[in-house]
C-alpha atoms as a PDB file:
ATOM      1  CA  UNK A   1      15.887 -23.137  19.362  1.00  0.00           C
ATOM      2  CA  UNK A   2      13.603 -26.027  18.670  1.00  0.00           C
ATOM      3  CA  UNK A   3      14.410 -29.599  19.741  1.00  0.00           C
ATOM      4  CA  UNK A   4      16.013 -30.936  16.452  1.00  0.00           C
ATOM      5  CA  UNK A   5      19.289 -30.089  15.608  1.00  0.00           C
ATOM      6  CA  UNK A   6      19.327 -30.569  12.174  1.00  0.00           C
ATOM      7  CA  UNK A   7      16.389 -28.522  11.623  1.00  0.00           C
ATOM      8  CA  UNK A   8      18.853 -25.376  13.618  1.00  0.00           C
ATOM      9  CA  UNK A   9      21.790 -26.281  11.107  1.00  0.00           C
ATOM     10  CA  UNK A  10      19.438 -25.735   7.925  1.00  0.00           C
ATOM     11  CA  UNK A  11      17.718 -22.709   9.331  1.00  0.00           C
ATOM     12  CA  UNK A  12      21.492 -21.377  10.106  1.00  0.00           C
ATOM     13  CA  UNK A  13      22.681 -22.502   6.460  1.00  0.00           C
ATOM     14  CA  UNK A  14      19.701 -21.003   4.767  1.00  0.00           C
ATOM     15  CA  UNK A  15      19.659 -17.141   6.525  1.00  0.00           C
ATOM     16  CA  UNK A  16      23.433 -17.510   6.161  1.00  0.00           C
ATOM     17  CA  UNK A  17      23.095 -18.442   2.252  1.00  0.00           C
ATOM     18  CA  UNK A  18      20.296 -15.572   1.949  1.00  0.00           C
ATOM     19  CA  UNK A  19      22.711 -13.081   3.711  1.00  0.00           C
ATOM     20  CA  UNK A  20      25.749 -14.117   1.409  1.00  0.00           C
ATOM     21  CA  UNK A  21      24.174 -13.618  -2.127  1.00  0.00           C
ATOM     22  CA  UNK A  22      22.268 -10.321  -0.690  1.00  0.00           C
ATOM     23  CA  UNK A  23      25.518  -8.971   0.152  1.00  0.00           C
ATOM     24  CA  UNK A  24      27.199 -10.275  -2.830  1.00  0.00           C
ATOM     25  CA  UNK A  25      24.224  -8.759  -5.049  1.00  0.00           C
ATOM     26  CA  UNK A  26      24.479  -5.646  -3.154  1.00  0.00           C
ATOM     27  CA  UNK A  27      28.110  -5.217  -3.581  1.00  0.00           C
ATOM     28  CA  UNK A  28      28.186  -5.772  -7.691  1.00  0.00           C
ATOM     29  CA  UNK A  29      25.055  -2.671  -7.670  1.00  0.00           C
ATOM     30  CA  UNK A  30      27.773  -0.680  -5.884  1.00  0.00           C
ATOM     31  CA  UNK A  31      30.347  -1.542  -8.086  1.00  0.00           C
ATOM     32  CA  UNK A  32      29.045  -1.333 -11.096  1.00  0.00           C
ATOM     33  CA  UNK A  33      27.640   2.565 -10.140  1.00  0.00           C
ATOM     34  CA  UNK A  34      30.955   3.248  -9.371  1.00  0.00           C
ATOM     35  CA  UNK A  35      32.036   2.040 -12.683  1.00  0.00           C
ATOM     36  CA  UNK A  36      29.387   4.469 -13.991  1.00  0.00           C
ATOM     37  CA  UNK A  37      31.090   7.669 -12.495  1.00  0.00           C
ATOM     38  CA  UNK A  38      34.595   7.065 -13.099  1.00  0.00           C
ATOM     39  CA  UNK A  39      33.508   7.025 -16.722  1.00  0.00           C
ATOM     40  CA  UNK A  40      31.404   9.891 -16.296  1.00  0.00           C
ATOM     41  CA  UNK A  41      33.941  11.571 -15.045  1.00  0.00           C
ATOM     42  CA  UNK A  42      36.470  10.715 -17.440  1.00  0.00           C
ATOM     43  CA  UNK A  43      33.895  11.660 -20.471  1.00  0.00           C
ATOM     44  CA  UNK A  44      33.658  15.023 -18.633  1.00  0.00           C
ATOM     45  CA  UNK A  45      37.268  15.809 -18.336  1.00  0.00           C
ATOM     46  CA  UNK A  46      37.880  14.580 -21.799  1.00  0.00           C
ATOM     47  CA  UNK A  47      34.880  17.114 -22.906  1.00  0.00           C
ATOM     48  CA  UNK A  48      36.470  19.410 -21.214  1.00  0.00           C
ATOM     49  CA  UNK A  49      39.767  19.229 -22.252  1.00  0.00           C
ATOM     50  CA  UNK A  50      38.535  19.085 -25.953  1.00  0.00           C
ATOM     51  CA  UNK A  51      36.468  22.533 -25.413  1.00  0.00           C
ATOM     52  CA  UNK A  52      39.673  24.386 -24.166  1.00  0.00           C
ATOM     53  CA  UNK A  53      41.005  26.408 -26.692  1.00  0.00           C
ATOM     54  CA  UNK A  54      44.989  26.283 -27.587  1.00  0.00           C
ATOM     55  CA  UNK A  55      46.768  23.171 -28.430  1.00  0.00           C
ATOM     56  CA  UNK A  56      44.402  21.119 -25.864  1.00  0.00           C
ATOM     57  CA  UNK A  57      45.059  17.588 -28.037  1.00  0.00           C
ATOM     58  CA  UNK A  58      48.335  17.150 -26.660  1.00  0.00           C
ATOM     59  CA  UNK A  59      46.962  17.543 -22.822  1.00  0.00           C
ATOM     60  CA  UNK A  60      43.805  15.078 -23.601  1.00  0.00           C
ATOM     61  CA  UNK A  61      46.568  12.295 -25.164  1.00  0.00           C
ATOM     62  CA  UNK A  62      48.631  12.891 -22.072  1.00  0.00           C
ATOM     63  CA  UNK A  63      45.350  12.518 -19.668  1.00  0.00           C
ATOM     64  CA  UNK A  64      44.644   9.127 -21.815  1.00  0.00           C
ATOM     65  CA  UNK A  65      48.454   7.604 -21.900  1.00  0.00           C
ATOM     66  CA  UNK A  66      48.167   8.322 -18.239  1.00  0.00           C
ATOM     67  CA  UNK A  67      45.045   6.242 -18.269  1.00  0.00           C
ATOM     68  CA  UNK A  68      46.474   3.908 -19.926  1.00  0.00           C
ATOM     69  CA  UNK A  69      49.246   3.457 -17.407  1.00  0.00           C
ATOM     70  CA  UNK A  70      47.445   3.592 -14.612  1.00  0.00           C
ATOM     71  CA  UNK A  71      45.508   0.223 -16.116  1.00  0.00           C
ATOM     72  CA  UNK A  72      48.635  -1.678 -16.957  1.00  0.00           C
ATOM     73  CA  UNK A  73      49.886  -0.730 -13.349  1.00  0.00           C
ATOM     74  CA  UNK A  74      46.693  -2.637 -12.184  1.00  0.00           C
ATOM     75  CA  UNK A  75      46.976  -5.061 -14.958  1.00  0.00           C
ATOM     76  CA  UNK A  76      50.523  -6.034 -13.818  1.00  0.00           C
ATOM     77  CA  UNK A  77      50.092  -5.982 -10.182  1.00  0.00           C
ATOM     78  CA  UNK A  78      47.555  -8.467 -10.426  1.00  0.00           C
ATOM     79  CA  UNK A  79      49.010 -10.658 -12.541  1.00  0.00           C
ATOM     80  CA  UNK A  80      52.013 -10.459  -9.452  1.00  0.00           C
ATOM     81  CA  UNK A  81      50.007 -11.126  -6.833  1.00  0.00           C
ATOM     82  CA  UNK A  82      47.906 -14.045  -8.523  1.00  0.00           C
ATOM     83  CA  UNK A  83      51.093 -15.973  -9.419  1.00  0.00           C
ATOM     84  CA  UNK A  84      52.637 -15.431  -6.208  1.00  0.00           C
ATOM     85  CA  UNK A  85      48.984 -16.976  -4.140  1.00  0.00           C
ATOM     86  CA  UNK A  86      48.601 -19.359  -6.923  1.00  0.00           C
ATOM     87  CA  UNK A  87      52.489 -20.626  -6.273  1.00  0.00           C
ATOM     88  CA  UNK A  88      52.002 -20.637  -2.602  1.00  0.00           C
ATOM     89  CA  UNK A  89      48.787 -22.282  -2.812  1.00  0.00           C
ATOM     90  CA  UNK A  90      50.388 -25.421  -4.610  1.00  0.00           C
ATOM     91  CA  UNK A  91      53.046 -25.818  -2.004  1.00  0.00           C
ATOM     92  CA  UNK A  92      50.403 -26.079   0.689  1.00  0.00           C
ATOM     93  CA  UNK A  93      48.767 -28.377  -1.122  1.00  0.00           C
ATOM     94  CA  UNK A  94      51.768 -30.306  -1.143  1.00  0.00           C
ATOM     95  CA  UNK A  95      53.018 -30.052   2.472  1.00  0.00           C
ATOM     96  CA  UNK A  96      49.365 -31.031   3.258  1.00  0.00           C
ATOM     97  CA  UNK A  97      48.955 -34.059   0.727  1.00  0.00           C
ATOM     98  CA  UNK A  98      52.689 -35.356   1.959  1.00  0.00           C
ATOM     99  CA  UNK A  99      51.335 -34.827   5.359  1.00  0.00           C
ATOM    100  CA  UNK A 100      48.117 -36.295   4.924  1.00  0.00           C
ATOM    101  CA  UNK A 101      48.881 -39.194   2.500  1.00  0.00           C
ATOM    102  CA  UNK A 102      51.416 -42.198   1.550  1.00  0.00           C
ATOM    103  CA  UNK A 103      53.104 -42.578  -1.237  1.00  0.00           C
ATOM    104  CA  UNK A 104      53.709 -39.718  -3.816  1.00  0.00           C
ATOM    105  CA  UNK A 105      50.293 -38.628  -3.660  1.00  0.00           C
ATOM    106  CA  UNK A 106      51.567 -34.826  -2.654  1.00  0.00           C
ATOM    107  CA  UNK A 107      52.932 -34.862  -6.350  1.00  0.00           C
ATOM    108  CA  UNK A 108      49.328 -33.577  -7.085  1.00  0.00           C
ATOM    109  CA  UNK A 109      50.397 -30.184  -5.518  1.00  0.00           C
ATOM    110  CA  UNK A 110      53.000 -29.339  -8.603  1.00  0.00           C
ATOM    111  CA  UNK A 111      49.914 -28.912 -10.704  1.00  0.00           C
ATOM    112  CA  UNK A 112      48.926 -25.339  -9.085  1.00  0.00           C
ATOM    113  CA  UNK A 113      53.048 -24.746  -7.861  1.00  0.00           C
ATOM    114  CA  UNK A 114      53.920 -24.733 -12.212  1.00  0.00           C
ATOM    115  CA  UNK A 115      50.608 -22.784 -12.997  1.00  0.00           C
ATOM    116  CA  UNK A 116      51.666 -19.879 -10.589  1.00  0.00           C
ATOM    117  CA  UNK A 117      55.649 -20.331 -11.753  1.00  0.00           C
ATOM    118  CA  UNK A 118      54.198 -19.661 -15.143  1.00  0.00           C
ATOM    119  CA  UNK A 119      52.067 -16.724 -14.409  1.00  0.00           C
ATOM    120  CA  UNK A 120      55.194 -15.067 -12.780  1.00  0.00           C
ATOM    121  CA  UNK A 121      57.598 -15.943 -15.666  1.00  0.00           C
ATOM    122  CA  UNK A 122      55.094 -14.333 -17.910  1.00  0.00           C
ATOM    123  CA  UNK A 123      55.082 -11.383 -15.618  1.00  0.00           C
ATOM    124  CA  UNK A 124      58.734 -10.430 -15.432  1.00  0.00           C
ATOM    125  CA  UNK A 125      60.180 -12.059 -18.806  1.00  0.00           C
ATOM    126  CA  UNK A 126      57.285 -12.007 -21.412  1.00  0.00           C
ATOM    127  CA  UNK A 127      54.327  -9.443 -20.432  1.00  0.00           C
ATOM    128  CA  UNK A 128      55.209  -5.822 -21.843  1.00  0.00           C
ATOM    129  CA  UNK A 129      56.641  -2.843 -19.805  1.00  0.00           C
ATOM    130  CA  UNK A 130      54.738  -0.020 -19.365  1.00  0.00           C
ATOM    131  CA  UNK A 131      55.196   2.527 -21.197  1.00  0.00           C
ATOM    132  CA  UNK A 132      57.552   5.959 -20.404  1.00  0.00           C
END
């Protein structure tokens, strides 16, 4: 390493902020081709399904309302988990600001603690049920 030390840091900050953002870049390619198939292969099996002969309809609306459910699943599990970090994340904030500071200054960690309460009364009082 050379004799300057903050001339290390930056060198270490800039490969490490070239590595992040080629990795993050990287990753959204993947995801988004693997975006591509599952629709592919849900246009397939819907093709499919629509070239069988019979009363096919009924199978291809029960392949879609399964879908369907299988997105609100997703739909309400995040909706669990991001209340439940969001809630947790204002009570550290609190136990660290009353920690850290005097006076009522932790009071700032109620902000986040309410936002997450809310997400999770939405989730089990207001959001709609799946369906079946």
């Amino acid at each position: 390493m050379s004799e300057n030390p903050a001339v290390d840091l930056w060198l270490f900050l800039s490969i490490g902020a070239v590595a992040l953002f080629s990795f993050l870049s990287v990753m959204a390619w993947v995801d988004c081709r693997r975006r591509e198939r599952e629709a592919y292969y849900r246009s397939e099996t819907l093709r499919k399904f629509a070239e069988m002969p019979g009363a096919m309809p009924a199978a291809v609306q029960e392949f879609m309302l399964e879908q369907e459910g299988v997105v609100q699943r997703q739909t309400r599990a995040a909706f669990r988990v991001g209340g439940l970090i969001v809630a947790a994340t204002g009570i550290g904030i609190m136990l660290f600001l009353h920690e850290l500071g005097t006076g009522p200054v932790y009071m700032a960690g109620v902000i986040p603690l309410l936002i997450g309460i809310a997400i999770l009364v939405y989730f089990y009082l207001l959001a709609p049920l799946e369906r079946r």
